[in-house]
Protein backbone atom coordinates (compact mmCIF):
# COMPACT_ATOMS: atom_id res chain seq x y z
CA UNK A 1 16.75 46.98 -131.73
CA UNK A 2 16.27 44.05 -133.27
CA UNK A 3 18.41 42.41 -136.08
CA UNK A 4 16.01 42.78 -138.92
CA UNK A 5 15.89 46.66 -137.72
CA UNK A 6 19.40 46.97 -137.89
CA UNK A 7 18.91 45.14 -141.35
CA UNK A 8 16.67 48.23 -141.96
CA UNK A 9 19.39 50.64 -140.65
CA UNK A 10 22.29 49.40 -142.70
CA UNK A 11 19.96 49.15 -145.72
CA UNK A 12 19.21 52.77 -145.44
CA UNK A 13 23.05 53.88 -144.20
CA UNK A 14 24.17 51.85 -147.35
CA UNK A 15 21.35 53.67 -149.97
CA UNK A 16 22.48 57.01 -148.42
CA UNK A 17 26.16 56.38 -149.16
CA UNK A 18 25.19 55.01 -153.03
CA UNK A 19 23.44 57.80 -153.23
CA UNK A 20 25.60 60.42 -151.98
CA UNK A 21 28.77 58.78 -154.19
CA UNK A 22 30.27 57.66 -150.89
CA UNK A 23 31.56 54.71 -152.44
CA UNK A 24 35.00 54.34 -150.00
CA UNK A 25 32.34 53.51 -146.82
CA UNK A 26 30.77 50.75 -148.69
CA UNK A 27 33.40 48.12 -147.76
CA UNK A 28 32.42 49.07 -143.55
CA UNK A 29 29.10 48.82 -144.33
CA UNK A 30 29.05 45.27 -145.79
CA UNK A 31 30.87 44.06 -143.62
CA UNK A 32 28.67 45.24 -140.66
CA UNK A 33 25.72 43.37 -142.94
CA UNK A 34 27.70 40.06 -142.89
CA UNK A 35 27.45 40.46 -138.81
CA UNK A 36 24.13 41.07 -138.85
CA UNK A 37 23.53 38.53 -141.81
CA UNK A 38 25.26 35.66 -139.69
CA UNK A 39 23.39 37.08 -136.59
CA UNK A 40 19.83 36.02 -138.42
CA UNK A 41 18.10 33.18 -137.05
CA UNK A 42 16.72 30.35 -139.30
CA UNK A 43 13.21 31.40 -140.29
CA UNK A 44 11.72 34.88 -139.26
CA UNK A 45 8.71 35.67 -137.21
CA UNK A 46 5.60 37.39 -138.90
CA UNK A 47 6.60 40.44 -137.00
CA UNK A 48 9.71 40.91 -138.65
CA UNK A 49 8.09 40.53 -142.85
CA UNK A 50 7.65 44.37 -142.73
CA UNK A 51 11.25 44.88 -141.85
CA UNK A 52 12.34 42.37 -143.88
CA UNK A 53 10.18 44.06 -147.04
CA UNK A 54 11.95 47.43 -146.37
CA UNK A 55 15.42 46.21 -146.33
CA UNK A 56 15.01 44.25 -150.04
CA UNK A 57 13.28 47.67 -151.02
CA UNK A 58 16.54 49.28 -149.76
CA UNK A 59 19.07 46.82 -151.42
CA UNK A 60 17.30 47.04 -154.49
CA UNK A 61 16.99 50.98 -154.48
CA UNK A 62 21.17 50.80 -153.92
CA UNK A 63 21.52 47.89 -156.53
CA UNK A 64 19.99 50.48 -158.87
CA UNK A 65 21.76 53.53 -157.68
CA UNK A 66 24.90 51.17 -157.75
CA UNK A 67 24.39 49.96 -161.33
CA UNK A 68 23.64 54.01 -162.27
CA UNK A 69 27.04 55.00 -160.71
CA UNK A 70 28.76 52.56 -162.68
CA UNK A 71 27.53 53.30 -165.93
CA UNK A 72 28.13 57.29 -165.29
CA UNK A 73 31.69 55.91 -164.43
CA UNK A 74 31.91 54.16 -167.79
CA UNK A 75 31.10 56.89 -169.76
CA UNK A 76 33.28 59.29 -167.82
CA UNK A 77 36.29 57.11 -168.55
CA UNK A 78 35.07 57.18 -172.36
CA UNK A 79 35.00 60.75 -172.43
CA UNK A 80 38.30 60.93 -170.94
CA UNK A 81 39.71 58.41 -173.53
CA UNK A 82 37.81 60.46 -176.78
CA UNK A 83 39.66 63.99 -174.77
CA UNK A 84 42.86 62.59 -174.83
CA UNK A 85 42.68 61.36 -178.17
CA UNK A 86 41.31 64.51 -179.40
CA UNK A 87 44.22 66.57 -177.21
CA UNK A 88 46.90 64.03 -178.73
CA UNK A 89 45.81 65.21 -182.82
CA UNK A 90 46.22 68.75 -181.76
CA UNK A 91 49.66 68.31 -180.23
CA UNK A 92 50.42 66.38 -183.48
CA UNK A 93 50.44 69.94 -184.98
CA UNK A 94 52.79 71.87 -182.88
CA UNK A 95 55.99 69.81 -183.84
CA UNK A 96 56.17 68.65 -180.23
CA UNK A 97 56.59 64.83 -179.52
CA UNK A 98 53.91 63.66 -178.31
CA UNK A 99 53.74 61.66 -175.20
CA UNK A 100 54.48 57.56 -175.38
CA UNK A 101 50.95 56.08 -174.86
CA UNK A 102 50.75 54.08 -171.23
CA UNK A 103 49.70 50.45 -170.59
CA UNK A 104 46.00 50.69 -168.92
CA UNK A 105 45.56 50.22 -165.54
CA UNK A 106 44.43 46.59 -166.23
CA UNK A 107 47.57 45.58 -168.62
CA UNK A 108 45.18 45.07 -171.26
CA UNK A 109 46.33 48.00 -174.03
């Protein structure tokens, strides 16, 4: 196989884990694509463009699915915060303390 294929391969192993929400085998799969990245030679043949044209199709495909994941992330964490919030007013009512708030995961409040 040549190394644009495997670009190919990787592009599609790396869409089917975006999509799939296989996040944890991201970090193997780059770093398989720096191997083959490094493994490219200087300027590529006419025979590889179609290969070439499939694997940006593929990053871009996973750059979108990637950027989707994210933002479903985001507004998960949101509706987490607003729950907690909401839970937090309703203990307010039963006469129990409620619960000291914690820092964030990022120290930032």
């Amino acid at each position: 196989m040549s190394v644009f294929a495997l670009l190919v391969a990787l592009g599609r192993e790396e869409h089917a884990a975006v999509t799939d929400g296989r996040w944890d085998d991201l970090a193997e799969l780059n770093a398989r694509r720096e191997q083959v990245l490094a493994a490219l030679p200087a300027s590529a043949p006419p025979e590889a463009m179609a290969d070439l044209r499939e694997a940006m199709r593929l990053q871009a495909l996973s750059a979108a699915a990637l950027k989707q994941g994210l933002a479903d992330t985001a507004s998960e964490l949101r509706r987490v915060g607003t729950t907690r919030t909401a839970v937090a007013g309703y203990a307010a009512g039963t006469g129990v303390a409620s619960a000291r708030p914690r820092a964030s995961f990022n120290g930032l409040g």
